[in-house]
PDB file of N, CA and C in Angstrom:
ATOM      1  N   UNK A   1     244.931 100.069-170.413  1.00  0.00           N
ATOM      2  CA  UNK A   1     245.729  98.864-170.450  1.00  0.00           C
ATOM      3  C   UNK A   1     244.795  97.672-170.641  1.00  0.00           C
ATOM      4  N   UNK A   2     245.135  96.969-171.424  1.00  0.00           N
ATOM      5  CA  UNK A   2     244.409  95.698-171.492  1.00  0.00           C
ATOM      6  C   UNK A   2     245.027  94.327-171.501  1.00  0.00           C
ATOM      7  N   UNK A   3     243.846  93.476-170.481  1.00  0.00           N
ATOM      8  CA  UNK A   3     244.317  92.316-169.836  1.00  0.00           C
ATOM      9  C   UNK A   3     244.086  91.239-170.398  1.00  0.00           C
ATOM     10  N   UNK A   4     244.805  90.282-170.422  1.00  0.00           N
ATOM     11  CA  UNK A   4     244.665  89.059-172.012  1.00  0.00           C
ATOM     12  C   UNK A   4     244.911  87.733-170.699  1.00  0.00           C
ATOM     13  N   UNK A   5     244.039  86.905-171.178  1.00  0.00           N
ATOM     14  CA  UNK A   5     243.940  85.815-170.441  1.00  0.00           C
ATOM     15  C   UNK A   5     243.890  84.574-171.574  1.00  0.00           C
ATOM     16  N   UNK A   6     245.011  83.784-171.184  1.00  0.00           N
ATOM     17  CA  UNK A   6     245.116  82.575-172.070  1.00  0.00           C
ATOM     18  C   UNK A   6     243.947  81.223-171.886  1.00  0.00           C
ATOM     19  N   UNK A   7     243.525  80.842-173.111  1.00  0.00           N
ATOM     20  CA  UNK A   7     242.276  79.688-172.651  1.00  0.00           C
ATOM     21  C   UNK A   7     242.075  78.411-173.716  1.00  0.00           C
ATOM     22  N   UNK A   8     242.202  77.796-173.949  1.00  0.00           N
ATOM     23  CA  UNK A   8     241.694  76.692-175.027  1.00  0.00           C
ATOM     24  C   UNK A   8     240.774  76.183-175.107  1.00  0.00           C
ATOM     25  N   UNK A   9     240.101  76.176-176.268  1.00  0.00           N
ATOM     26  CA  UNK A   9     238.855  76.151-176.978  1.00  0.00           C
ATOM     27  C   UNK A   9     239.598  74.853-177.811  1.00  0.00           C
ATOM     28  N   UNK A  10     238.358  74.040-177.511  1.00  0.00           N
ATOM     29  CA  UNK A  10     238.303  72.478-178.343  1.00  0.00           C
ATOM     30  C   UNK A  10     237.121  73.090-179.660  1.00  0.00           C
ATOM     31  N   UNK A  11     237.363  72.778-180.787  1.00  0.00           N
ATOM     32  CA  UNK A  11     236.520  73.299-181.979  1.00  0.00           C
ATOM     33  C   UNK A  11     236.445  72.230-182.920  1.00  0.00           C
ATOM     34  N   UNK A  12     235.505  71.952-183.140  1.00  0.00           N
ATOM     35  CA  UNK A  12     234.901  70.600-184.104  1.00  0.00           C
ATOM     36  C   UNK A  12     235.641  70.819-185.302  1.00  0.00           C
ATOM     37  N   UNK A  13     235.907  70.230-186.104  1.00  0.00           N
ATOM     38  CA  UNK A  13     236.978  70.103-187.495  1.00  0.00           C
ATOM     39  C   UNK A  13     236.136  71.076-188.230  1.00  0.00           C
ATOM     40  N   UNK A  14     234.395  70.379-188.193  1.00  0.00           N
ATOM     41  CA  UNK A  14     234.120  71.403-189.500  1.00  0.00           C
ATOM     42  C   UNK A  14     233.700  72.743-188.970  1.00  0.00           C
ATOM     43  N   UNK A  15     233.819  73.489-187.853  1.00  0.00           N
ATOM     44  CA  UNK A  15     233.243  74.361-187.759  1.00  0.00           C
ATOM     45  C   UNK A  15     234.307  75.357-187.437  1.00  0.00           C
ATOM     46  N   UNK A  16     235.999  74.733-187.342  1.00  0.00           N
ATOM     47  CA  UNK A  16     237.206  75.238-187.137  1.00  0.00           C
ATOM     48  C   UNK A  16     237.624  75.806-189.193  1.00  0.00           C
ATOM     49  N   UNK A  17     236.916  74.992-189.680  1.00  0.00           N
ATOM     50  CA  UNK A  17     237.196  75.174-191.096  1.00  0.00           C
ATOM     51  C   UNK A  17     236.257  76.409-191.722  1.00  0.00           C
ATOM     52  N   UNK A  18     235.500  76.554-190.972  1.00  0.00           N
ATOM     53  CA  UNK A  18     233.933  77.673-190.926  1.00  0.00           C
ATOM     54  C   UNK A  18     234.674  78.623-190.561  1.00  0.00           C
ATOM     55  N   UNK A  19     235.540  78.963-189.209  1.00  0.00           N
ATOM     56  CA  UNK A  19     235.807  79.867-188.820  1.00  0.00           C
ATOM     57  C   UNK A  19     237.262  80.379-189.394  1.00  0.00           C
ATOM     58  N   UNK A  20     237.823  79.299-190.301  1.00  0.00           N
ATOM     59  CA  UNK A  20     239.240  79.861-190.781  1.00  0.00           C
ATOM     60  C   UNK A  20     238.749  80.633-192.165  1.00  0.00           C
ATOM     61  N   UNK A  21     237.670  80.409-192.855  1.00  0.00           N
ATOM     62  CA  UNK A  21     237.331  80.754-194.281  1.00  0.00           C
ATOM     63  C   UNK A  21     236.645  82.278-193.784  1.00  0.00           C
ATOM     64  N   UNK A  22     235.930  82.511-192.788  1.00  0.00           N
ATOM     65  CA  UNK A  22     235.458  83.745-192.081  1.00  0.00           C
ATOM     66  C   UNK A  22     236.399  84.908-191.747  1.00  0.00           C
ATOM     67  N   UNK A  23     237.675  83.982-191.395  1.00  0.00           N
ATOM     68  CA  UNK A  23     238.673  85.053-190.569  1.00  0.00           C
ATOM     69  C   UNK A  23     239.613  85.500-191.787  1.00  0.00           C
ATOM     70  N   UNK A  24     239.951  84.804-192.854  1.00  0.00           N
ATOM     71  CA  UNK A  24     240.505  85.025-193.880  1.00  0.00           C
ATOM     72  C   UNK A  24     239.967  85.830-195.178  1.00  0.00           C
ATOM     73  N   UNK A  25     238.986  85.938-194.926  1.00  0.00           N
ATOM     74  CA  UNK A  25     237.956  86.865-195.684  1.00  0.00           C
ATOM     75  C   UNK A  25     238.073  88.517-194.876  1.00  0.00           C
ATOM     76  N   UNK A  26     238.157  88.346-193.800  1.00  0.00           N
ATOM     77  CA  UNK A  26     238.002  89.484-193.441  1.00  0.00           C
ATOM     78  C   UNK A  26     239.738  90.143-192.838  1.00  0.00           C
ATOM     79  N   UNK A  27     240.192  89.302-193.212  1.00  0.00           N
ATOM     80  CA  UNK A  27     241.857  89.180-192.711  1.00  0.00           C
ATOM     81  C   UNK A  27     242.108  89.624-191.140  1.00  0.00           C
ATOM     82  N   UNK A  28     241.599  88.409-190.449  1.00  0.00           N
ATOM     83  CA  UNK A  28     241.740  88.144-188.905  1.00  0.00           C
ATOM     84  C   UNK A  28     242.406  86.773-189.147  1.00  0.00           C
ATOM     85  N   UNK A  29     242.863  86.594-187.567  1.00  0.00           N
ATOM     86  CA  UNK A  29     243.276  85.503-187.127  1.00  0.00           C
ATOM     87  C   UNK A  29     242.064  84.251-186.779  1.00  0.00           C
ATOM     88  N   UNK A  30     242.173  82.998-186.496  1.00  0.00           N
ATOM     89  CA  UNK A  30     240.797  82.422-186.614  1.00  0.00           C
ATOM     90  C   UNK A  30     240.740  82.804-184.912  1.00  0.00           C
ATOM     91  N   UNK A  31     241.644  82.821-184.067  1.00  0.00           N
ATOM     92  CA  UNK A  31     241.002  83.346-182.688  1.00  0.00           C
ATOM     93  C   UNK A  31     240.292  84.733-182.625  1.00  0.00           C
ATOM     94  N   UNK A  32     240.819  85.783-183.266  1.00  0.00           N
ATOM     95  CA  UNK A  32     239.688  86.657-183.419  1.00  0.00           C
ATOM     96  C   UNK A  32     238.573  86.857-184.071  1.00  0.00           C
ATOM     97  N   UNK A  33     238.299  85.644-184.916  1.00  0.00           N
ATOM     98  CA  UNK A  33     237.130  85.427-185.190  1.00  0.00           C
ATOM     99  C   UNK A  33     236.029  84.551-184.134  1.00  0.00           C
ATOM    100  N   UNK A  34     237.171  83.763-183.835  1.00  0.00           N
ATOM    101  CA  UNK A  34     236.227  83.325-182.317  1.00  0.00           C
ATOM    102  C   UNK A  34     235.430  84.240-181.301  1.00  0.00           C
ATOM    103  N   UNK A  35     236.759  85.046-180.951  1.00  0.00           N
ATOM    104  CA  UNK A  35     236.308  86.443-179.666  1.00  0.00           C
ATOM    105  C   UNK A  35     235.133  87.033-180.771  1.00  0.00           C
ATOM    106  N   UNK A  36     235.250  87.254-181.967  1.00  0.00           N
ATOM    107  CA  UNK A  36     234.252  87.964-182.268  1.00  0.00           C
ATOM    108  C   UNK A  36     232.579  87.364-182.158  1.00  0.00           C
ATOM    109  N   UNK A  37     232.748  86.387-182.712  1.00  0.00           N
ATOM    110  CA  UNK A  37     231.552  85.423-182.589  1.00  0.00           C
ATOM    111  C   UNK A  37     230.793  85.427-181.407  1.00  0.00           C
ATOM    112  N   UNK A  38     231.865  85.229-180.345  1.00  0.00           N
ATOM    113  CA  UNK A  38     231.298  85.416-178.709  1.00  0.00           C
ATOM    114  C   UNK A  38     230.786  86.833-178.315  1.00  0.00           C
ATOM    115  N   UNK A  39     231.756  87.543-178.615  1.00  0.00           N
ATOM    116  CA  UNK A  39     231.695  89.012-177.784  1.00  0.00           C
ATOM    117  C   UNK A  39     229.903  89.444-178.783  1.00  0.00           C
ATOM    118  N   UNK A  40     229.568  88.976-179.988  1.00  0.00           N
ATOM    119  CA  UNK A  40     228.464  89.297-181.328  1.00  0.00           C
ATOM    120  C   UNK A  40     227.271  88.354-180.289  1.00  0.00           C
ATOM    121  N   UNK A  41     227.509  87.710-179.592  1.00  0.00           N
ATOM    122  CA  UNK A  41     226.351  86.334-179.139  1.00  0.00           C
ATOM    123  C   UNK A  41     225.539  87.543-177.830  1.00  0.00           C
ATOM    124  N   UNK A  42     224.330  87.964-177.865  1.00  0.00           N
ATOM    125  CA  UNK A  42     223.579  88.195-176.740  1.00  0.00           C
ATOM    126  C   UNK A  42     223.942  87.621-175.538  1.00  0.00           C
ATOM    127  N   UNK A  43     224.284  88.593-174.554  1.00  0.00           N
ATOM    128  CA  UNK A  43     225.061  88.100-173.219  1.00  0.00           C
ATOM    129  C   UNK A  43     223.738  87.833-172.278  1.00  0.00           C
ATOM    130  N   UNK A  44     223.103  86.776-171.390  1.00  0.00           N
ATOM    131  CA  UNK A  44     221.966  86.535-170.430  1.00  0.00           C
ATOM    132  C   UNK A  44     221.891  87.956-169.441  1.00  0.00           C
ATOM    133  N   UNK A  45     220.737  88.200-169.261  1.00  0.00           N
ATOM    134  CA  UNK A  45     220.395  89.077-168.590  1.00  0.00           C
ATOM    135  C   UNK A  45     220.554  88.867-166.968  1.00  0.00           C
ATOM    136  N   UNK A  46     220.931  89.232-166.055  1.00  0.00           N
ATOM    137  CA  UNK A  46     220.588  88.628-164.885  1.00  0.00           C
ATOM    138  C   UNK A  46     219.220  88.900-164.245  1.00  0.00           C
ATOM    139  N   UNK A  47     218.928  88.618-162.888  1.00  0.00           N
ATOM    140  CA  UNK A  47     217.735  88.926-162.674  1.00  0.00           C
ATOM    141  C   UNK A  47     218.015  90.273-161.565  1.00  0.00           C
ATOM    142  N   UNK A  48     217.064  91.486-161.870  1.00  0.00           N
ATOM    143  CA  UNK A  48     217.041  92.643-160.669  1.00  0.00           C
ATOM    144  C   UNK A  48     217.172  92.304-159.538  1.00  0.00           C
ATOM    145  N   UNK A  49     218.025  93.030-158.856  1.00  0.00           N
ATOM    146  CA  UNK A  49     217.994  92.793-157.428  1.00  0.00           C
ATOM    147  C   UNK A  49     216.902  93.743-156.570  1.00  0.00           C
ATOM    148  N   UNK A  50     216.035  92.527-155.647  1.00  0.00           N
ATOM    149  CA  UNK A  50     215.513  93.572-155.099  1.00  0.00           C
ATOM    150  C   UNK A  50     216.022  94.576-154.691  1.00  0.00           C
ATOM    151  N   UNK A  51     214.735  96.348-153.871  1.00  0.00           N
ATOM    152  CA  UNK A  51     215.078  96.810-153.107  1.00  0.00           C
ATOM    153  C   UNK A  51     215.495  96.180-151.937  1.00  0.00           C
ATOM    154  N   UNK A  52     216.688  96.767-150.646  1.00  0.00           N
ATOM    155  CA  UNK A  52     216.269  96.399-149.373  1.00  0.00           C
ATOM    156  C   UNK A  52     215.006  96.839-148.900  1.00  0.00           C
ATOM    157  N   UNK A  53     214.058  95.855-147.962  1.00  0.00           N
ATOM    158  CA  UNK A  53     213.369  96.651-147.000  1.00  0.00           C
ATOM    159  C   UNK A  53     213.481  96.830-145.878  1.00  0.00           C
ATOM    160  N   UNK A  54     213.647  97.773-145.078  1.00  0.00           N
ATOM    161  CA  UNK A  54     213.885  98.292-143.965  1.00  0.00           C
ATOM    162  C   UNK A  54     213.534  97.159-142.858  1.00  0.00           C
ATOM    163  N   UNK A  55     214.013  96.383-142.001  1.00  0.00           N
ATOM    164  CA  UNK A  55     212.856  95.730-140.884  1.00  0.00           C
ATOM    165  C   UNK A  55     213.334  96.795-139.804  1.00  0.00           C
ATOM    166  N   UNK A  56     212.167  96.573-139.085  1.00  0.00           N
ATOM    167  CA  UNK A  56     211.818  97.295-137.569  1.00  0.00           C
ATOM    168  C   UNK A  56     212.781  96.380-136.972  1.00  0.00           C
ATOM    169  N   UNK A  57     213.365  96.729-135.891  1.00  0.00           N
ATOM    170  CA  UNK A  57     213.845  96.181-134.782  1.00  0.00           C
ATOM    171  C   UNK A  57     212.280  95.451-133.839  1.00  0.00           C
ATOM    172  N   UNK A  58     212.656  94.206-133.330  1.00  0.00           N
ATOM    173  CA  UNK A  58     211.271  93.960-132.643  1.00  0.00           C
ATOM    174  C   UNK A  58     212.221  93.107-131.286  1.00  0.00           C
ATOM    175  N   UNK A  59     212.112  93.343-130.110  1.00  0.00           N
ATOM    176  CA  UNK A  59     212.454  92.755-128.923  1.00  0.00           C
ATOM    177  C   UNK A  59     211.978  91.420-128.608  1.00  0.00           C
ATOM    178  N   UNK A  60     212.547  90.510-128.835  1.00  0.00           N
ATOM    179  CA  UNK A  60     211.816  89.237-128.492  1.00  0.00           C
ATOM    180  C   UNK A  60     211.971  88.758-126.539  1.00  0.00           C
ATOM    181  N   UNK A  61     210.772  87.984-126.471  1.00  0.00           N
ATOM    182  CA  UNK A  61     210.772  87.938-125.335  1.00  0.00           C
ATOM    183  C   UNK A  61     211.622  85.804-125.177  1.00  0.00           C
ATOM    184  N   UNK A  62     212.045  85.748-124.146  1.00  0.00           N
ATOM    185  CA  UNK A  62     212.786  83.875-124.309  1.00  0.00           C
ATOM    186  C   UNK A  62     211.669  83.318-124.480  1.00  0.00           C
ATOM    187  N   UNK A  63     211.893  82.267-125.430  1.00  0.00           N
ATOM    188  CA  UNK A  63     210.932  81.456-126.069  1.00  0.00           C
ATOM    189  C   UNK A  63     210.066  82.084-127.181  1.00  0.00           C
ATOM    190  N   UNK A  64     210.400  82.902-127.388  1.00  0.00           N
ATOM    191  CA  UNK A  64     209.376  83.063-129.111  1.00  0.00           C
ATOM    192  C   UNK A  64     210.444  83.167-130.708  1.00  0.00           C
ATOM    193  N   UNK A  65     209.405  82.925-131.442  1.00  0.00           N
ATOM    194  CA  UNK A  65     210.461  82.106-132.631  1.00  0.00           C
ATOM    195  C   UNK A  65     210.095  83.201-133.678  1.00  0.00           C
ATOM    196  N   UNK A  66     210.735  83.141-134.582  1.00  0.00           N
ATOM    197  CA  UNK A  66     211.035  84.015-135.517  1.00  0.00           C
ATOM    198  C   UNK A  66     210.994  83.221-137.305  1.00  0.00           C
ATOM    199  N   UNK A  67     210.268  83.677-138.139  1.00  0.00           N
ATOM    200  CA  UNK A  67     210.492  83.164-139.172  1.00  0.00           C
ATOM    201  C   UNK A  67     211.261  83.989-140.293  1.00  0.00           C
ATOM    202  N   UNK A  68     212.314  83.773-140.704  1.00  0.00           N
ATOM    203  CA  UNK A  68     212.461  84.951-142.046  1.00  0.00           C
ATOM    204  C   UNK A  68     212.922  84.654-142.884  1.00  0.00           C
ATOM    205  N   UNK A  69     212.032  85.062-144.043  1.00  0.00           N
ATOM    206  CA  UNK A  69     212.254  84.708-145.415  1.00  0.00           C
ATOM    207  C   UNK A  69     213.359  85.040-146.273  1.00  0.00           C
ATOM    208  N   UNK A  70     214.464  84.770-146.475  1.00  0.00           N
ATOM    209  CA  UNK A  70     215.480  84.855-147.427  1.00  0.00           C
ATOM    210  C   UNK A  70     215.931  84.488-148.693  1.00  0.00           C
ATOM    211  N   UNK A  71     216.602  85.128-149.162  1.00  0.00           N
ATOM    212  CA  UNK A  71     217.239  84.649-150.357  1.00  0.00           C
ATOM    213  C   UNK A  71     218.788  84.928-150.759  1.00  0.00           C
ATOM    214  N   UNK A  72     219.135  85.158-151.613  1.00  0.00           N
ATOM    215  CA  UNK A  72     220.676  84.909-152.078  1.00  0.00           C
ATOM    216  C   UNK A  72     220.899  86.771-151.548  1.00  0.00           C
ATOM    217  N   UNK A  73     220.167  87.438-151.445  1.00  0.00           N
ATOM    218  CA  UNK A  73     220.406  88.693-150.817  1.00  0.00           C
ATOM    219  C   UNK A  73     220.459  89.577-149.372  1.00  0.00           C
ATOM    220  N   UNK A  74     220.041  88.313-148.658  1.00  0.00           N
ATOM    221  CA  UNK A  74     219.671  88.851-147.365  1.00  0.00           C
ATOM    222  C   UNK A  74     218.271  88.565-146.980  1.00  0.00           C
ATOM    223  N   UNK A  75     217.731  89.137-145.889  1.00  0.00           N
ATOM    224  CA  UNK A  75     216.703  88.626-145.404  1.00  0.00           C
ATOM    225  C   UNK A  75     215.317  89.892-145.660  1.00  0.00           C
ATOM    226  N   UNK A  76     214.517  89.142-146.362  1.00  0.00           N
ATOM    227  CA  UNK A  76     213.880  89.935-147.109  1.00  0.00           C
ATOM    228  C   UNK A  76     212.463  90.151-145.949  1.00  0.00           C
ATOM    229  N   UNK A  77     212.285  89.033-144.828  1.00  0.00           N
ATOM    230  CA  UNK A  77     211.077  89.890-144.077  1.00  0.00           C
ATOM    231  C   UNK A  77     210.818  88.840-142.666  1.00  0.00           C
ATOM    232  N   UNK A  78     210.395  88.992-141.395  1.00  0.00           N
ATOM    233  CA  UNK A  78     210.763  88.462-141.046  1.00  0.00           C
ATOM    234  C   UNK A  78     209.586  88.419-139.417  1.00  0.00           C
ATOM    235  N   UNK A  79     209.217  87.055-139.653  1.00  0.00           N
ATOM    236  CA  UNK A  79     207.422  87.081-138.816  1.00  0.00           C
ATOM    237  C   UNK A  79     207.281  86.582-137.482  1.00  0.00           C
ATOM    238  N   UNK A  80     207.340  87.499-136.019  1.00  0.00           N
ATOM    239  CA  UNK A  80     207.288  86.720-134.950  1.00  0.00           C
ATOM    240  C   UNK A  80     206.311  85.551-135.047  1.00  0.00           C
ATOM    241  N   UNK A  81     206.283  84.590-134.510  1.00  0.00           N
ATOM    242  CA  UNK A  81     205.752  83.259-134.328  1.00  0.00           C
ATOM    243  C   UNK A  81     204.734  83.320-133.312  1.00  0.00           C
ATOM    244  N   UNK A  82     205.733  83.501-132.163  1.00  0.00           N
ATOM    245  CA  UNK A  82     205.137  82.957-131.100  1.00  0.00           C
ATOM    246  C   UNK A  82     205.968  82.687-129.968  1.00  0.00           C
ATOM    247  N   UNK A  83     205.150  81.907-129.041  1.00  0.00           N
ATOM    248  CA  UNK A  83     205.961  81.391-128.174  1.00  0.00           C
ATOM    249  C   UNK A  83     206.418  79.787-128.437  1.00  0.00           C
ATOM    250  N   UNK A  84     207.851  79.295-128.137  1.00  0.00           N
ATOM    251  CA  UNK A  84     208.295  77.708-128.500  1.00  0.00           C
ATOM    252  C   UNK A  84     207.613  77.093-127.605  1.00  0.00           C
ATOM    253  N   UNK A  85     206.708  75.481-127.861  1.00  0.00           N
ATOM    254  CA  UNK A  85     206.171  74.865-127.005  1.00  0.00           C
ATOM    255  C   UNK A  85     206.967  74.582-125.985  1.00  0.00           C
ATOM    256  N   UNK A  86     206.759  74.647-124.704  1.00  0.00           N
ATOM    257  CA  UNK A  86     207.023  74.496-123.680  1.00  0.00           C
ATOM    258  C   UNK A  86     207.954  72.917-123.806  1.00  0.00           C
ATOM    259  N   UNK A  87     207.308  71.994-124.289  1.00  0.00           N
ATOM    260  CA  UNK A  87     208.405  70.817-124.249  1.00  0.00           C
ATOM    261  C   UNK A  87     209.532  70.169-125.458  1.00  0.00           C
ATOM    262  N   UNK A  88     209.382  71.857-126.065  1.00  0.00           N
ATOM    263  CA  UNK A  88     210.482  71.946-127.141  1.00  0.00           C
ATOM    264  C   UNK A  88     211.701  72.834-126.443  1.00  0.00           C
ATOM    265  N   UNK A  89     211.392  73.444-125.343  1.00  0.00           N
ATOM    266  CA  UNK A  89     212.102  74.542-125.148  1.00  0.00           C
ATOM    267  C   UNK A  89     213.215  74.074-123.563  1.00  0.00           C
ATOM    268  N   UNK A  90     212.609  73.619-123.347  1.00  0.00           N
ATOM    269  CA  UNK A  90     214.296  72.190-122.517  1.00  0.00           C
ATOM    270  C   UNK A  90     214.076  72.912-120.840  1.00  0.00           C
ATOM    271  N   UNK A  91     214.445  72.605-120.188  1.00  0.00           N
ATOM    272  CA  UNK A  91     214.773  72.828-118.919  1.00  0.00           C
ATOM    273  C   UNK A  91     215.210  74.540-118.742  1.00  0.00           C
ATOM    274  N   UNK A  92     214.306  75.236-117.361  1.00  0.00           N
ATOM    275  CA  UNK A  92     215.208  76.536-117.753  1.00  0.00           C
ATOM    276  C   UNK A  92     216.602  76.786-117.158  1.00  0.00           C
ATOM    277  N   UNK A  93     217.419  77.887-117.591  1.00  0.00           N
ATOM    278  CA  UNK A  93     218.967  77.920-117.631  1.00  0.00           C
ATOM    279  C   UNK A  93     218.792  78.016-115.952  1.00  0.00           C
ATOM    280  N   UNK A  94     219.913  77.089-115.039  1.00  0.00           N
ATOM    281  CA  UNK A  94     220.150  77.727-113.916  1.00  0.00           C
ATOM    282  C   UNK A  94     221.347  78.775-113.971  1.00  0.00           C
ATOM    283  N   UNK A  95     220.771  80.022-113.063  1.00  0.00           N
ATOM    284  CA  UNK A  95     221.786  81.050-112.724  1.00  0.00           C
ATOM    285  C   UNK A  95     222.694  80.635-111.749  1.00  0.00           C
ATOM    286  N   UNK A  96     223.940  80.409-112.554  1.00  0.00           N
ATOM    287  CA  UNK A  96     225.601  80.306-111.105  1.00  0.00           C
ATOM    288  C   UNK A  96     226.262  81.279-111.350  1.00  0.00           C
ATOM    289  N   UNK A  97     227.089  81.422-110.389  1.00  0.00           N
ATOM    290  CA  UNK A  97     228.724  82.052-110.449  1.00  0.00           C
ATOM    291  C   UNK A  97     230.069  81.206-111.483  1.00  0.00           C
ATOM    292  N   UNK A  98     229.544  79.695-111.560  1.00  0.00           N
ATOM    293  CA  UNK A  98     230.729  79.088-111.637  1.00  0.00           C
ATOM    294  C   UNK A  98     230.690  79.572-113.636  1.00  0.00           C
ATOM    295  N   UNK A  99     231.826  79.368-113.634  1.00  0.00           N
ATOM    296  CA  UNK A  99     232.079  79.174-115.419  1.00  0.00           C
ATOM    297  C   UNK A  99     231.664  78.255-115.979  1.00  0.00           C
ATOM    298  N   UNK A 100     230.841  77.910-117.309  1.00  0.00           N
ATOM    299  CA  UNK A 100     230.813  77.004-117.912  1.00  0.00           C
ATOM    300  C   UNK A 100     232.038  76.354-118.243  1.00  0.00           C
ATOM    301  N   UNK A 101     232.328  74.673-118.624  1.00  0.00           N
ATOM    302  CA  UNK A 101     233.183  74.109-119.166  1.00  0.00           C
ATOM    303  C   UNK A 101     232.928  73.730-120.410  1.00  0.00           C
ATOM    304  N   UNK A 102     234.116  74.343-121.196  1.00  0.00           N
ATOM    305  CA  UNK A 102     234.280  74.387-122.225  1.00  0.00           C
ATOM    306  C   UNK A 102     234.229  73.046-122.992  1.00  0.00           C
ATOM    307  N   UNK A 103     235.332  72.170-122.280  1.00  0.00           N
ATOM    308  CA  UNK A 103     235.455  70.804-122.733  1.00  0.00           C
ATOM    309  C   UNK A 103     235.880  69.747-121.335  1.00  0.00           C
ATOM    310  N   UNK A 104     235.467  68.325-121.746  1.00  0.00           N
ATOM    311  CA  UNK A 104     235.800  67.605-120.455  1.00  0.00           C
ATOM    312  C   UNK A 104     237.092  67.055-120.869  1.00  0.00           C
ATOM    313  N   UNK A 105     237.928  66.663-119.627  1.00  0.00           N
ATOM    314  CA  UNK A 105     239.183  65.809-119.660  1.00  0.00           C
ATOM    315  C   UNK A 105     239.087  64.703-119.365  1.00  0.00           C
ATOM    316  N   UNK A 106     239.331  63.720-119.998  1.00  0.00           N
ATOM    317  CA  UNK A 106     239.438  62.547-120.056  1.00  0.00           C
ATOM    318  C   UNK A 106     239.860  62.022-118.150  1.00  0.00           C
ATOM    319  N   UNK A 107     239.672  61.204-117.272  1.00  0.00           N
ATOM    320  CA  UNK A 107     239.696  60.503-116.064  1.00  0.00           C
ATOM    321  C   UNK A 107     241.252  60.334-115.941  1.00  0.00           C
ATOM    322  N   UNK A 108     241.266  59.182-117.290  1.00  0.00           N
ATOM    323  CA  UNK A 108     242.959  58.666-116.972  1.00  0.00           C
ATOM    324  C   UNK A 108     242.930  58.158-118.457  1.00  0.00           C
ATOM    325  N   UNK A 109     243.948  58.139-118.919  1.00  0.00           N
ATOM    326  CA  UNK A 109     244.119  57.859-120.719  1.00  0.00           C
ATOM    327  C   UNK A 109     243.905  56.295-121.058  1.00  0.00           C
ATOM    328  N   UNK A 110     244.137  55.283-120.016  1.00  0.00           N
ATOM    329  CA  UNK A 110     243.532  53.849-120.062  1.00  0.00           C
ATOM    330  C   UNK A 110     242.297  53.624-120.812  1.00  0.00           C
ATOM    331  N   UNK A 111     241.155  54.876-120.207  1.00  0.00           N
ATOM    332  CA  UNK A 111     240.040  54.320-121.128  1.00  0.00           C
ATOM    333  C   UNK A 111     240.124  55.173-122.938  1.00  0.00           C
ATOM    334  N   UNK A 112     241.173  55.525-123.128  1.00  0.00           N
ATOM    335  CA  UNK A 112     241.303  55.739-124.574  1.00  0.00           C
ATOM    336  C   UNK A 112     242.208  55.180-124.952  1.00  0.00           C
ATOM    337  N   UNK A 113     242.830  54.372-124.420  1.00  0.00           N
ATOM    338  CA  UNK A 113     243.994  52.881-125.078  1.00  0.00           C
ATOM    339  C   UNK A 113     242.850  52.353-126.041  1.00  0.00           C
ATOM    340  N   UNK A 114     241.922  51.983-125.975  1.00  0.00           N
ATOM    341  CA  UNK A 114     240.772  51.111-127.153  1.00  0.00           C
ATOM    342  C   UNK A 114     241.855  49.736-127.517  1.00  0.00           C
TER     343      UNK A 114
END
């Protein structure tokens, strides 16, 4: 079965007159002389996709950083650092029972009258 998709092509006067003297010679329509022209034009190659490479699983310990190199395919490799400087790395977490809050509620709606 074949699937036909409608499209318009803007074509310069003289090169619409090129392609009607082409299609009439060979007794086509001038749109199938178009499709032909295109489908005849060298299609761009894309570029290979890499292999994947396998990464190791590696356990990080809190505070060490990770670099990994990517691209439009995934993550192609990927380099422990280190440890984050100590006064990049913020206060440490206290352990509670209570739940974090999600979001705060406003006091009383007065101070959002504005």
């Amino acid at each position: 079965m074949r699937a036909w998709a409608q499209i318009k092509i803007r074509v310069p006067v003289e090169l619409h007159a090129e392609l009607k003297v082409a299609a009439r010679a060979e007794g086509r329509s001038v749109n199938a002389e178009i499709v032909r022209r295109v489908q005849a034009k060298p299609q761009p190659q894309l570029p290979a996709t890499p292999a994947p490479v396998p990464l190791q699983p590696v356990l990080l310990q809190p505070g060490q950083r990770v670099a990994l190199q990517v691209d439009g395919h995934g993550v192609l490799a990927a380099t422990v650092l280190g440890q984050t400087p100590a006064d990049l790395r913020g206060p440490p977490r206290r352990e509670t029972d209570e739940p974090r809050a999600k979001f705060c509620e406003p006091e009383s709606q007065e101070n959002w009258a504005g």
